[in-house]
N, C-alpha and C. Protein backbone atom coordinates (compact mmCIF):
# COMPACT_ATOMS: atom_id res chain seq x y z
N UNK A 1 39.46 38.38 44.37
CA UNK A 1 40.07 39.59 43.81
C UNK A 1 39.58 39.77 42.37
N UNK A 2 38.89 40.66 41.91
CA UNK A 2 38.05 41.31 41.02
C UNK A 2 39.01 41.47 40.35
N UNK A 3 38.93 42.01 38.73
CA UNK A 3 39.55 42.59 37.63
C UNK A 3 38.70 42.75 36.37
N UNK A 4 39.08 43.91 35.90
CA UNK A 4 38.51 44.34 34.59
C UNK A 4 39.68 44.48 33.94
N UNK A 5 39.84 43.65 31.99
CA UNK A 5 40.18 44.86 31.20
C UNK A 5 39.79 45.44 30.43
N UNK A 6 40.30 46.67 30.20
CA UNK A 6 39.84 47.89 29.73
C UNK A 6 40.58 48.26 28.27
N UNK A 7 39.38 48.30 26.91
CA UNK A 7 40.18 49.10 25.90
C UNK A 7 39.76 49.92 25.89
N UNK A 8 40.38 51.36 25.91
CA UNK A 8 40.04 52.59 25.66
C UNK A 8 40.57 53.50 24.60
N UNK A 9 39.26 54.23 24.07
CA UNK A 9 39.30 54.89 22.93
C UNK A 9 38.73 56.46 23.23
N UNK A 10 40.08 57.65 22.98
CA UNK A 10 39.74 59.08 23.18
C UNK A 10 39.94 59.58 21.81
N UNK A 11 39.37 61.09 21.95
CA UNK A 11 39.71 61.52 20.58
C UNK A 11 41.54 62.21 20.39
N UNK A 12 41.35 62.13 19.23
CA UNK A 12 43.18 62.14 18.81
C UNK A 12 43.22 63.62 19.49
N UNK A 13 42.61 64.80 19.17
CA UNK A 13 43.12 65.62 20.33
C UNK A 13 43.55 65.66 21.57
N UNK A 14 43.06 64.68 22.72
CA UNK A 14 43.58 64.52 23.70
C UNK A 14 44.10 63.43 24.43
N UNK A 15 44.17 62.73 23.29
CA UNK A 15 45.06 61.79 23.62
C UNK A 15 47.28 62.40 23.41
N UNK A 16 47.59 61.36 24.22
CA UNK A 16 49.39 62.01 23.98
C UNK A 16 49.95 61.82 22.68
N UNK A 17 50.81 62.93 22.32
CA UNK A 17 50.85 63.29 21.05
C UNK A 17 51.98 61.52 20.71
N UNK A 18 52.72 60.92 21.74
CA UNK A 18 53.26 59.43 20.99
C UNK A 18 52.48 58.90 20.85
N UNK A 19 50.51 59.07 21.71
CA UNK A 19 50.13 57.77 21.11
C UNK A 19 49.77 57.96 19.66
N UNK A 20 49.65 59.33 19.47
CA UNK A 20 49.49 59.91 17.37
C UNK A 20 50.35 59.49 16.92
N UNK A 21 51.55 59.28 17.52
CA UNK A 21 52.83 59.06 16.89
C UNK A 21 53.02 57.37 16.41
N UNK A 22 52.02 56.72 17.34
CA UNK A 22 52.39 55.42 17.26
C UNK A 22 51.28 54.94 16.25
N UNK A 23 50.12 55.77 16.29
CA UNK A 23 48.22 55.75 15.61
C UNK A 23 49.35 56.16 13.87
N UNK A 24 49.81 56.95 13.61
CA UNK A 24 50.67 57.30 12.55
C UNK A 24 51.48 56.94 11.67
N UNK A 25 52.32 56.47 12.46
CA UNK A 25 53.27 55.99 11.67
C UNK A 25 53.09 54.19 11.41
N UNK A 26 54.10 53.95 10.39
CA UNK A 26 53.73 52.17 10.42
C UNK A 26 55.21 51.75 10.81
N UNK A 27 55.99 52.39 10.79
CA UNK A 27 57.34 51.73 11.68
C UNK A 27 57.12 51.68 13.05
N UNK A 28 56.46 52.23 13.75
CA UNK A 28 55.92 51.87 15.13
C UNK A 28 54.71 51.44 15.78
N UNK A 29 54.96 50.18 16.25
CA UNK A 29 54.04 49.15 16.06
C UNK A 29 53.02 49.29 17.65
N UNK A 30 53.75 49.28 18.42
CA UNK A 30 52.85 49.15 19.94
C UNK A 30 54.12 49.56 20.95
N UNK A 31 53.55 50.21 22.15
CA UNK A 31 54.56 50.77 23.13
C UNK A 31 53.50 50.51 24.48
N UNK A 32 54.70 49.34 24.96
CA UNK A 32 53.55 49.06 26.12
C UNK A 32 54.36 49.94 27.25
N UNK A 33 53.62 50.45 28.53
CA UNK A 33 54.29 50.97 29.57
C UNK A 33 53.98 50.20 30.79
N UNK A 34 55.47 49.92 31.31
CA UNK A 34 55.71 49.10 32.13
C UNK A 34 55.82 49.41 33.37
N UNK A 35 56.90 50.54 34.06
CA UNK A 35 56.43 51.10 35.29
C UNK A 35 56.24 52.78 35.60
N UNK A 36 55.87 53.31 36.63
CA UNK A 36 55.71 54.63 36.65
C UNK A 36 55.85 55.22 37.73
N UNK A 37 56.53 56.76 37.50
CA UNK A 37 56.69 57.15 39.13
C UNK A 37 55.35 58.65 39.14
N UNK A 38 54.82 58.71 39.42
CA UNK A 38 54.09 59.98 39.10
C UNK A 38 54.58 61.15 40.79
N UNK A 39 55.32 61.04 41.47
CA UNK A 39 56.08 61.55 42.37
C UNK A 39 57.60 62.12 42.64
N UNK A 40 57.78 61.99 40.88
CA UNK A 40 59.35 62.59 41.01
C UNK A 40 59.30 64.49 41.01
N UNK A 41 58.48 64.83 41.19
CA UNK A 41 58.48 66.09 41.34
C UNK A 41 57.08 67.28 40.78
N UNK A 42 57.13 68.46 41.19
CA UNK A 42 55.97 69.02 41.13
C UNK A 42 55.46 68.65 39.32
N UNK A 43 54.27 68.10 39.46
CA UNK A 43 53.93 68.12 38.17
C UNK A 43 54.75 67.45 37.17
N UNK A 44 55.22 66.51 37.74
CA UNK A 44 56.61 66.13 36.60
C UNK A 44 56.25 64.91 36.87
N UNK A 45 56.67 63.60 35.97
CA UNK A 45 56.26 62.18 36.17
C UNK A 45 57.85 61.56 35.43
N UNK A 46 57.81 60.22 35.72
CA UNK A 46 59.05 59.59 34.95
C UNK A 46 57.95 57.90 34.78
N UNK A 47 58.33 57.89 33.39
CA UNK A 47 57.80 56.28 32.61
C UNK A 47 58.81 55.93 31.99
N UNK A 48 58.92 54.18 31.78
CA UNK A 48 59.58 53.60 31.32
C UNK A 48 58.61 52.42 30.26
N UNK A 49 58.92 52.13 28.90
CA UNK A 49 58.73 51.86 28.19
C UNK A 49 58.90 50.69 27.39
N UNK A 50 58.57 50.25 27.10
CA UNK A 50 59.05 48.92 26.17
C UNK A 50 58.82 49.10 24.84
N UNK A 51 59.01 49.36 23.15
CA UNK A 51 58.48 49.65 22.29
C UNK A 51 58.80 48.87 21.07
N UNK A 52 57.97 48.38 20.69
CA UNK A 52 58.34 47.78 19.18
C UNK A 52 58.36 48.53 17.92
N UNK A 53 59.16 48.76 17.46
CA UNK A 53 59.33 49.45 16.12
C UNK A 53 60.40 50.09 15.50
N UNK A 54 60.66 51.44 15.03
CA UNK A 54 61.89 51.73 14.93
C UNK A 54 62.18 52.82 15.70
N UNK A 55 63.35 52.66 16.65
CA UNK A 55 63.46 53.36 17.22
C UNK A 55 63.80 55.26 16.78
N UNK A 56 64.57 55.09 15.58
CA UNK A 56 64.85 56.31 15.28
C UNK A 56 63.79 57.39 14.98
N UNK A 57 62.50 56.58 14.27
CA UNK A 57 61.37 57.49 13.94
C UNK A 57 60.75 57.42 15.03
N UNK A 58 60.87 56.85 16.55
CA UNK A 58 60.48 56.82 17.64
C UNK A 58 61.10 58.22 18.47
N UNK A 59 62.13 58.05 18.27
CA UNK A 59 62.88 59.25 19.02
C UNK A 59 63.07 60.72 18.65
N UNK A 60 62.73 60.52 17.27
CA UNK A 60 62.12 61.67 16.30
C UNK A 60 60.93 62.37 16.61
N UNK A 61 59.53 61.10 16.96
CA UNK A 61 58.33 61.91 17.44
C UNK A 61 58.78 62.27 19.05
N UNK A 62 59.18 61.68 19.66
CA UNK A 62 59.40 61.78 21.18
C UNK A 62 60.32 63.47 21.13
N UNK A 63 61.20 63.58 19.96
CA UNK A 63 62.12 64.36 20.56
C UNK A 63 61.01 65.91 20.72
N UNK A 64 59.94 66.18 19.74
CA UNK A 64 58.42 67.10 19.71
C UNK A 64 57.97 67.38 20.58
N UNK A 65 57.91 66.45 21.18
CA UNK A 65 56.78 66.50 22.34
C UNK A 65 57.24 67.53 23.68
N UNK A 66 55.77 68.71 23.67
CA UNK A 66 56.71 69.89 24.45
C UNK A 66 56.51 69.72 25.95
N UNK A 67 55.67 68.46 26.39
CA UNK A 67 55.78 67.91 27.87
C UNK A 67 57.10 67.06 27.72
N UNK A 68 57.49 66.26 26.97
CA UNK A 68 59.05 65.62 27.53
C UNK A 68 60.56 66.93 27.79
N UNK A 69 60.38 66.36 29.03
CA UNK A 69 61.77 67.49 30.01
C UNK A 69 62.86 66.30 29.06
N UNK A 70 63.21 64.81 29.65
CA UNK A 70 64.20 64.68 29.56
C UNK A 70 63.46 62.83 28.88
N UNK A 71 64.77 62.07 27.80
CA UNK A 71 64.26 60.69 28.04
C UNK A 71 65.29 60.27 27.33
N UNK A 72 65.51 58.89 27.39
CA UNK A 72 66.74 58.04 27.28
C UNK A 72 66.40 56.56 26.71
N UNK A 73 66.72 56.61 25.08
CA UNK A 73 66.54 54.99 24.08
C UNK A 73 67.39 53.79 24.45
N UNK A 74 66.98 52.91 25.21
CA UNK A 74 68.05 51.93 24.80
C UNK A 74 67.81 50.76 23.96
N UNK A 75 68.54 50.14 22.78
CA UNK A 75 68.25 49.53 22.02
C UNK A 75 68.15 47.53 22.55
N UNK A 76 66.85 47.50 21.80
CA UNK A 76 67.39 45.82 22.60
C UNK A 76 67.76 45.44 21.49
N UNK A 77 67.31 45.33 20.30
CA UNK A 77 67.75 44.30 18.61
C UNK A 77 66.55 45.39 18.06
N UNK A 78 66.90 44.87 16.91
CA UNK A 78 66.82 45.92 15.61
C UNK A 78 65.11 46.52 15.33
N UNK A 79 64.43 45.52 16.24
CA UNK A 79 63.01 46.27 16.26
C UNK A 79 62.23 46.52 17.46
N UNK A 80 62.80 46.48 18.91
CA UNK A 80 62.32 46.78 20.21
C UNK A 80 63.12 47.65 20.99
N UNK A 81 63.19 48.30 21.45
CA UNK A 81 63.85 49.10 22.37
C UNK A 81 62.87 49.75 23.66
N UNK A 82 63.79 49.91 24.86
CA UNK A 82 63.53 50.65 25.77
C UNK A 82 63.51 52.04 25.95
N UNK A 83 62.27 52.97 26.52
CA UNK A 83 62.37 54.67 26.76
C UNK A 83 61.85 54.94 27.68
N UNK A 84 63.05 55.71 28.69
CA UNK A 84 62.60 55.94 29.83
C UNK A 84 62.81 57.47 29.59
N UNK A 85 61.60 58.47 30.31
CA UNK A 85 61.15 59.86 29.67
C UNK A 85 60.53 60.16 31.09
N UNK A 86 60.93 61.50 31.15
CA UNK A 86 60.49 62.12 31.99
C UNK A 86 59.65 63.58 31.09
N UNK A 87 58.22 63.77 32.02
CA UNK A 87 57.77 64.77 31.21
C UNK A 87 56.71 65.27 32.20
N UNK A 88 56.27 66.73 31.63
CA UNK A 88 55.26 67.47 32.63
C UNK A 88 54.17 66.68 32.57
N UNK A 89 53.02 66.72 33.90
CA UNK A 89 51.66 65.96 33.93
C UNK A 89 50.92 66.99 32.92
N UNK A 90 50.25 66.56 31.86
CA UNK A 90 49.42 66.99 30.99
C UNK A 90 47.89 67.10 31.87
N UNK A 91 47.54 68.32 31.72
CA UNK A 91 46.05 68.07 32.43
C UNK A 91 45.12 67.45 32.50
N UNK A 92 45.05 66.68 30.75
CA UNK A 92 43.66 65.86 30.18
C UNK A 92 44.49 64.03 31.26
N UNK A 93 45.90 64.30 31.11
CA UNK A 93 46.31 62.91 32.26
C UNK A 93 45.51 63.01 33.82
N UNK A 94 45.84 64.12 34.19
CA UNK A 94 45.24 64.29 35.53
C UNK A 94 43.85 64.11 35.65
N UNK A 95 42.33 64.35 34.61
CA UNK A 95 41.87 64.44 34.54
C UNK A 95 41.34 62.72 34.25
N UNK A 96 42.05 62.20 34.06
CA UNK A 96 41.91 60.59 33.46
C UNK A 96 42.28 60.01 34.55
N UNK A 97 43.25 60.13 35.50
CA UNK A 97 43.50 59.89 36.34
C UNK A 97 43.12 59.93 37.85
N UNK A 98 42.15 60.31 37.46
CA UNK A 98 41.21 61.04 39.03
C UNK A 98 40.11 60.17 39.31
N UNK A 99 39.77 59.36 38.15
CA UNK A 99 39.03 57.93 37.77
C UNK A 99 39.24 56.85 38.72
N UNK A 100 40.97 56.72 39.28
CA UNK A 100 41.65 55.77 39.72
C UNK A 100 41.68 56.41 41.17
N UNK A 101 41.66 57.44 41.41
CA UNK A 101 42.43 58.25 42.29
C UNK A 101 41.73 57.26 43.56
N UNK A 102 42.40 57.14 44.91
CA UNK A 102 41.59 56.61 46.32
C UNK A 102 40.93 55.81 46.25
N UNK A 103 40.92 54.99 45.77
CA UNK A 103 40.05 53.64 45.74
C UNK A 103 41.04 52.75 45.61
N UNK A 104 40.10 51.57 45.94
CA UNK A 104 40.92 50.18 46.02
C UNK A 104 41.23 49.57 45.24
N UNK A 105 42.07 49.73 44.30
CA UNK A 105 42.45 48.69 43.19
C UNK A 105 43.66 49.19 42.26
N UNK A 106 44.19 48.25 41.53
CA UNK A 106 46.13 49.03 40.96
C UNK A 106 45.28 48.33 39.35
N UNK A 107 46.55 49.62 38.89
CA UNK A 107 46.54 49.16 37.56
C UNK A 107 47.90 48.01 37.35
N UNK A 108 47.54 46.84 36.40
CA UNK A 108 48.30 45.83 36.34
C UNK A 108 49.34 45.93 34.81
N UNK A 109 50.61 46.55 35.14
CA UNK A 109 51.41 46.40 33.67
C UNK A 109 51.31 45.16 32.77
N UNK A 110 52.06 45.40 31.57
CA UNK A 110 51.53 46.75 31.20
C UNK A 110 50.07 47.70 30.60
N UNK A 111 50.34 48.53 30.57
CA UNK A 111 49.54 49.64 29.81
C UNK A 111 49.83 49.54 28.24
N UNK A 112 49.28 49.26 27.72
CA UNK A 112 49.56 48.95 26.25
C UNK A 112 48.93 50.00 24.98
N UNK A 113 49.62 50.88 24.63
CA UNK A 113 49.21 51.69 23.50
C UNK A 113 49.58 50.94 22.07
N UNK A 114 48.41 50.97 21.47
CA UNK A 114 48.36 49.98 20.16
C UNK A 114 48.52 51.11 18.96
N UNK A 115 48.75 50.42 17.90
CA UNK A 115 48.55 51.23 16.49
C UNK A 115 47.69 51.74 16.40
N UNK A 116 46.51 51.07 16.62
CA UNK A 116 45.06 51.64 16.22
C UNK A 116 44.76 52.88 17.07
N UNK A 117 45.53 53.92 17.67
CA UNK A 117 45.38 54.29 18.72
C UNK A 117 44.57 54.29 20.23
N UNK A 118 44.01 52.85 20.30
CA UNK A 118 43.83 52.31 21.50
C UNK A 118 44.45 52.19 22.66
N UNK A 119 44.09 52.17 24.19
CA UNK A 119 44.80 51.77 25.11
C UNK A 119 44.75 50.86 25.75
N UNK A 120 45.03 49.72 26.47
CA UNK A 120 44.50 48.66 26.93
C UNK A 120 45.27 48.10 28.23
N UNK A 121 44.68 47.68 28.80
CA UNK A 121 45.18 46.99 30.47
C UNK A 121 44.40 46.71 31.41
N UNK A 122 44.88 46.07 32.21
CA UNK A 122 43.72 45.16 33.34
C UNK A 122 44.18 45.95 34.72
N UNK A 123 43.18 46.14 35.05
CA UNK A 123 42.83 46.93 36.55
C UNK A 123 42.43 46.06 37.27
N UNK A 124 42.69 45.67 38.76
CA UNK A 124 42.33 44.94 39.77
C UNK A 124 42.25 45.51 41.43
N UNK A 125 40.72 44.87 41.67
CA UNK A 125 40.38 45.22 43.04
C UNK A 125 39.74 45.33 43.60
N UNK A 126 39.14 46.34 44.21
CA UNK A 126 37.36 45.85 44.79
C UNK A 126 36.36 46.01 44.12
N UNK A 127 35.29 45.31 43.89
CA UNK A 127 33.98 45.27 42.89
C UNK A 127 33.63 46.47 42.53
N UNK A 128 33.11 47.03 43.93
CA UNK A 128 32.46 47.88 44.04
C UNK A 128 33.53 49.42 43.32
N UNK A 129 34.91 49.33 44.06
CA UNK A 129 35.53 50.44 43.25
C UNK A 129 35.93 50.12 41.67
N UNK A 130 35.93 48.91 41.21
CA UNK A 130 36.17 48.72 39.79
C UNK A 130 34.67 49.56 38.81
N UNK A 131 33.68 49.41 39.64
CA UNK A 131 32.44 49.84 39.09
C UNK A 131 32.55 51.39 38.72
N UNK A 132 32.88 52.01 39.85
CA UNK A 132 32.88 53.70 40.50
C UNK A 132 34.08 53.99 39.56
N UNK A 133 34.99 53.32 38.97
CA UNK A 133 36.29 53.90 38.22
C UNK A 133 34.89 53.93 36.74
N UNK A 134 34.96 52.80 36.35
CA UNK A 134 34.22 53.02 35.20
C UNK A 134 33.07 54.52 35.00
N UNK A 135 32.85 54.21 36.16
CA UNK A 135 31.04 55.29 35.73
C UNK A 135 31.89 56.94 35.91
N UNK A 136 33.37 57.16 36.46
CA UNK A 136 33.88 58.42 36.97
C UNK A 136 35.10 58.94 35.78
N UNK A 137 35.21 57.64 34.90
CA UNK A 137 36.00 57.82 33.24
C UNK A 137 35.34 59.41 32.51
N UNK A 138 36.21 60.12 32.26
CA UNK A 138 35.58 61.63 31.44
C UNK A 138 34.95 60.69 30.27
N UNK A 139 33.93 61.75 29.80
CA UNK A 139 32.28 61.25 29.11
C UNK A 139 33.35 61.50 27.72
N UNK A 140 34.69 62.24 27.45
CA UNK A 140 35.27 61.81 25.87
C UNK A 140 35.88 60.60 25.67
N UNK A 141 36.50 59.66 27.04
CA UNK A 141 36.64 58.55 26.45
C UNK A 141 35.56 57.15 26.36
N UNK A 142 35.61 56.30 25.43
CA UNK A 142 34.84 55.47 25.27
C UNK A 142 35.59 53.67 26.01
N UNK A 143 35.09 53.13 26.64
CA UNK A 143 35.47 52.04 27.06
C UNK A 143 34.60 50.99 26.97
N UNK A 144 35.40 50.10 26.52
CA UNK A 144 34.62 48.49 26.31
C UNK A 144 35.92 47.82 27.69
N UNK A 145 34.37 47.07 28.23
CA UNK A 145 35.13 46.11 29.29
C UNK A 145 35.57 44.64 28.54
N UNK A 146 36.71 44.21 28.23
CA UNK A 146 37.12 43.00 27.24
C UNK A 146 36.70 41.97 28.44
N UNK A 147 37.28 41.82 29.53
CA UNK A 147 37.31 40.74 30.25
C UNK A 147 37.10 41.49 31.36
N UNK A 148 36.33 40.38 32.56
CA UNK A 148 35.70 40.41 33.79
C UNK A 148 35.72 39.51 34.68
N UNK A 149 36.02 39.24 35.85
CA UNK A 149 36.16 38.13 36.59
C UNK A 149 37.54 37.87 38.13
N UNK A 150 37.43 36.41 38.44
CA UNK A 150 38.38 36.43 39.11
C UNK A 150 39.83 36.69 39.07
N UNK A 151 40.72 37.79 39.43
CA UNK A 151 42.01 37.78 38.31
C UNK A 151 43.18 36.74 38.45
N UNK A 152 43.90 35.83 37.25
CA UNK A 152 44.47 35.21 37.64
C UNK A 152 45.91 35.27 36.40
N UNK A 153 46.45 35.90 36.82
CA UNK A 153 47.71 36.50 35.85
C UNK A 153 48.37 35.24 35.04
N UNK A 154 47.97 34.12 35.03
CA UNK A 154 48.33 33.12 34.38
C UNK A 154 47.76 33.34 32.80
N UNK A 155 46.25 33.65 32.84
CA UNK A 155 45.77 33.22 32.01
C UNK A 155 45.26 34.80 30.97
N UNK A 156 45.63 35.77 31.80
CA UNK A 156 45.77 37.24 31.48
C UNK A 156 46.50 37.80 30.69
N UNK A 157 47.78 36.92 30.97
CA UNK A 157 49.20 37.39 30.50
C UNK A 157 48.97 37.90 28.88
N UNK A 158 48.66 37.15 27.94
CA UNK A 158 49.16 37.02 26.46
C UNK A 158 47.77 37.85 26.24
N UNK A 159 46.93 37.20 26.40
CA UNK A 159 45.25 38.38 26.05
C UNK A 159 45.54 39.61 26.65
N UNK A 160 45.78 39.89 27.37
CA UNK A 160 45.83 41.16 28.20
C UNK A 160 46.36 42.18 26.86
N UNK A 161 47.24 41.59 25.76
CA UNK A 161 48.37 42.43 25.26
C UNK A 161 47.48 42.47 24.27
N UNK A 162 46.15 42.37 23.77
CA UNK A 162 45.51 42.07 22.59
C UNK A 162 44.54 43.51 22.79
N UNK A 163 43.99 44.53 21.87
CA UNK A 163 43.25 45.19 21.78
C UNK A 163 41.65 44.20 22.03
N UNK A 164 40.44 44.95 22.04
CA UNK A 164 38.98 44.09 22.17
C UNK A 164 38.77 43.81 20.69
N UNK A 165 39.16 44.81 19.52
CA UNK A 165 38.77 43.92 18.25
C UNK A 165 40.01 42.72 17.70
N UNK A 166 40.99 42.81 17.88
CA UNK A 166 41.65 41.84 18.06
C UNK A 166 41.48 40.63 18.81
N UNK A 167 41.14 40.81 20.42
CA UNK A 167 40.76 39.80 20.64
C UNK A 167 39.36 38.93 20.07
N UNK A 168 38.59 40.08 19.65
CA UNK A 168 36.96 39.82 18.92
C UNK A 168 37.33 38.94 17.86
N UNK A 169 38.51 39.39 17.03
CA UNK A 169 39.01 38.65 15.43
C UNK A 169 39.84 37.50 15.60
N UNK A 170 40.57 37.36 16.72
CA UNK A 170 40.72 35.42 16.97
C UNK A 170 39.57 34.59 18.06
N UNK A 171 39.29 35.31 18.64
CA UNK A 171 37.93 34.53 18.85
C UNK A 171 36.89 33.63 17.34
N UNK A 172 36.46 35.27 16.90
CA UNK A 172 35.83 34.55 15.30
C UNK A 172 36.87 33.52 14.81
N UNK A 173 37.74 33.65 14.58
CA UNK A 173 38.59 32.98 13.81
C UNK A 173 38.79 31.35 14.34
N UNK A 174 38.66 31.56 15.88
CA UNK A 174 39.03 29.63 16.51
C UNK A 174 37.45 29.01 15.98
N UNK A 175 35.98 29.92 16.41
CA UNK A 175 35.52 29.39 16.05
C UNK A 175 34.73 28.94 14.81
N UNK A 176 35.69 29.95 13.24
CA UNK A 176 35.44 29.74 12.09
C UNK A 176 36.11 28.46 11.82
N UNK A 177 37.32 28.04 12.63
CA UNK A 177 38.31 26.85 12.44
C UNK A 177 39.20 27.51 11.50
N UNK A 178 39.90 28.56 11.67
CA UNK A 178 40.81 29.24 10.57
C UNK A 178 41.85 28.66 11.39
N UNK A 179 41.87 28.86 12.45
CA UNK A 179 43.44 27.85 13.22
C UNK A 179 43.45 26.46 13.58
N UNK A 180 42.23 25.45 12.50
CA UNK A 180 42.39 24.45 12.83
C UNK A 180 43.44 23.43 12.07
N UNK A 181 43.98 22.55 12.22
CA UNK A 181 44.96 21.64 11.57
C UNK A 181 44.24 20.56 11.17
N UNK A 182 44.32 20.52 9.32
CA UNK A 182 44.07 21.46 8.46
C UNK A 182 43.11 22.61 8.78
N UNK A 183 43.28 23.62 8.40
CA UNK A 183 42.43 24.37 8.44
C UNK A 183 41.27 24.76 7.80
N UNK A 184 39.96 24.95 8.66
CA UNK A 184 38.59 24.75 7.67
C UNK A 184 37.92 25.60 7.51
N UNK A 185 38.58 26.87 7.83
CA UNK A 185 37.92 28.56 7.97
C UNK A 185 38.89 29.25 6.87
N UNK A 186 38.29 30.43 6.28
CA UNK A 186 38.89 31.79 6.00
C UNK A 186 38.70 33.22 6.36
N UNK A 187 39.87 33.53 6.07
CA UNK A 187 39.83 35.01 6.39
C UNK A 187 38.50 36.01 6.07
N UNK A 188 37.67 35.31 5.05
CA UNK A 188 36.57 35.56 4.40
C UNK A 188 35.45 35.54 5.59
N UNK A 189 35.53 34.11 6.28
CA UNK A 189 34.94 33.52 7.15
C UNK A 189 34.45 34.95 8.16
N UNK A 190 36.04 34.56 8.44
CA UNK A 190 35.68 36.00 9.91
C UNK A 190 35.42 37.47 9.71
N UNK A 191 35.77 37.56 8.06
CA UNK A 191 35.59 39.04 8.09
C UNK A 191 34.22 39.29 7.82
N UNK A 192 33.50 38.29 7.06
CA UNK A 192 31.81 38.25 7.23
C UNK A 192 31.38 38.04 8.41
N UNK A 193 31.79 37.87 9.26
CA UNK A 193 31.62 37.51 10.96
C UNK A 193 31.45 38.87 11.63
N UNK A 194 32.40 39.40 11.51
CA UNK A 194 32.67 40.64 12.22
C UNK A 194 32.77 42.11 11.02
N UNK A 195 31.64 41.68 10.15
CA UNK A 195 31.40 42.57 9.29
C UNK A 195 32.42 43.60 8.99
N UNK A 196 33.44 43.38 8.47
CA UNK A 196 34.63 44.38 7.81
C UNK A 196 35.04 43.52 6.91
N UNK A 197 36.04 44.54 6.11
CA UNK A 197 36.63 44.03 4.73
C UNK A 197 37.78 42.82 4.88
N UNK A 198 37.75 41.86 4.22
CA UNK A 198 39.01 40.83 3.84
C UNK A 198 40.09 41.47 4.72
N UNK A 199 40.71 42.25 4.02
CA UNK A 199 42.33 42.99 4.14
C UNK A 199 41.88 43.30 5.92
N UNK A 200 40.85 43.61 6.10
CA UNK A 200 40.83 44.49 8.13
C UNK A 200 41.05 42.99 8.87
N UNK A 201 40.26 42.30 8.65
CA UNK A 201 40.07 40.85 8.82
C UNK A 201 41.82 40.35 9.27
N UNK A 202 42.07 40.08 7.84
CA UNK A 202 43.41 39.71 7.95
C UNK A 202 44.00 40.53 9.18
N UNK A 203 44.13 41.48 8.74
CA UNK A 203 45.67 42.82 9.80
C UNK A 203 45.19 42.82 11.33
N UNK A 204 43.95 42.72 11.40
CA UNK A 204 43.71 42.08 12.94
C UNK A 204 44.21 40.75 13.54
N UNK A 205 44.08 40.22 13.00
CA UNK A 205 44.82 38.17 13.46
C UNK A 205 46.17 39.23 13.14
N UNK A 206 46.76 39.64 12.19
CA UNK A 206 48.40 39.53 12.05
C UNK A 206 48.83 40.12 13.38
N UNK A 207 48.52 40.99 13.47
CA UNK A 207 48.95 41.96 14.64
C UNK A 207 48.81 41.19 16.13
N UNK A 208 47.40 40.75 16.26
CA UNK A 208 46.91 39.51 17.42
C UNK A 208 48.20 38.77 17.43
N UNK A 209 48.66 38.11 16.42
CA UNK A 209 49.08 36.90 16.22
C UNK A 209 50.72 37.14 16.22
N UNK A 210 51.28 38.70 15.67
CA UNK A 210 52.36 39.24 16.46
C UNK A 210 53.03 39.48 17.70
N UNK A 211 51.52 40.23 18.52
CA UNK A 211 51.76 40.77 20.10
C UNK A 211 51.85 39.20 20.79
N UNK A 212 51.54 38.00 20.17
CA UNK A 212 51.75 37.02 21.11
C UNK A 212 52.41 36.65 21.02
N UNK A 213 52.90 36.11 20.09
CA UNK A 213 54.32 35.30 19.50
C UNK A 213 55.58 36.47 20.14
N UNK A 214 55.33 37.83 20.28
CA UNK A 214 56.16 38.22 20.58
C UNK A 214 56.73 37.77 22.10
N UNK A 215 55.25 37.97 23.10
CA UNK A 215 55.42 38.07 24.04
C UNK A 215 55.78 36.83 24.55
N UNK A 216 55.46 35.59 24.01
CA UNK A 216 56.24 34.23 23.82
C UNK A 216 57.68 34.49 24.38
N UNK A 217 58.24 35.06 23.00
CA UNK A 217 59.52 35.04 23.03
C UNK A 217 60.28 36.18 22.97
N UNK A 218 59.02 36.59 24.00
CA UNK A 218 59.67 37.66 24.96
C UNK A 218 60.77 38.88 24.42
N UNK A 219 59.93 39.25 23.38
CA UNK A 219 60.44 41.02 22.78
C UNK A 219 59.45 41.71 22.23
């Protein structure tokens, strides 16, 4: 059983106006989506959500948005909450979605919308249709394949939740030895590695080094 994951990068026009909301603001950190009905009615879909950040400036951009019919916050602790939203199918969705359409293979939760306004998640299934999704992606979004291979949700789990330059910036980093005990790398290390500034360097591991610890302990 085959699997790709996928980070994907569209332009802010057609991408959904929360993932601007989430690309935007700095109280909202990442909103992964967990399950989906795309059959509750003509043109109408219902998602449910998981989100780190604050919910109020969350429910603020959400309340804008002129595809959400209906959606509902529930709070878990003071920086994650649940949103389940019902809203019209946007065309540029349908159009992204037609990629997947009849072929053999599921998308594997979650779907992870990052700050950086990235999207990310692992797709699994037959070779040959994992190929035909890629080459049938509309020519505005851009995709890097992060990972490739046999899928085995053990070892998926915590990477899966990592953007490709994130995962690119602890990669550099294990093998600068920045996470070794003592440690024999710097932030310097990797950001000459992966040619960006100190400060980008850093906020990549933080964020990396957030989405895991979170997902650790599971919020």
């Amino acid at each position: 059983m085959k699997y790709l994951h996928l980070t994907l990068r569209q332009p802010r026009e057609t991408r959904h106006p929360m993932q601007n909301a989430i690309a935007d603001h700095e109280a909202i950190h990442r909103a992964d989506l967990l399950c989906w009905n795309f059959g509750t009615g003509e043109d109408e879909e219902s998602l449910l959500f998981y989100v780190v950040g604050d919910d109020v400036v969350y429910e603020a951009a959400l309340a804008d948005v002129e595809s959400v019919v209906d959606y509902d916050v529930t709070s878990v602790d003071d920086d994650t909450f649940y949103v389940y939203v019902d809203q019209r199918t946007r065309e540029t969705d349908v159009d992204f979605r037609a990629a997947f359409a009849r072929r053999r293979l599921v998308v594997v939760p979650p779907v992870v919308y990052t700050d950086d306004g990235e999207t990310a998640f692992t797709v699994v299934g037959d070779a040959e249709d994992l190929r035909a999704t890629l080459d049938a992606l509309p020519n505005r979004i851009d995709v890097d394949v992060d990972q490739v291979g046999e899928y085995d949700r053990r070892n998926g789990a915590l990477t899966g939740s990592l953007t490709a330059r994130q995962r690119e910036a602890v990669a550099v980093a294990v093998d600068r030895g920045y996470y070794d005990v003592p440690r024999t790398g710097s932030v310097e290390a990797v950001a000459t590695e992966l040619g960006v500034s100190s400060s980008t360097a850093s906020s990549h591991l933080r964020k990396a080094e957030a989405t895991v610890m979170r997902r650790v302990a599971r919020r």
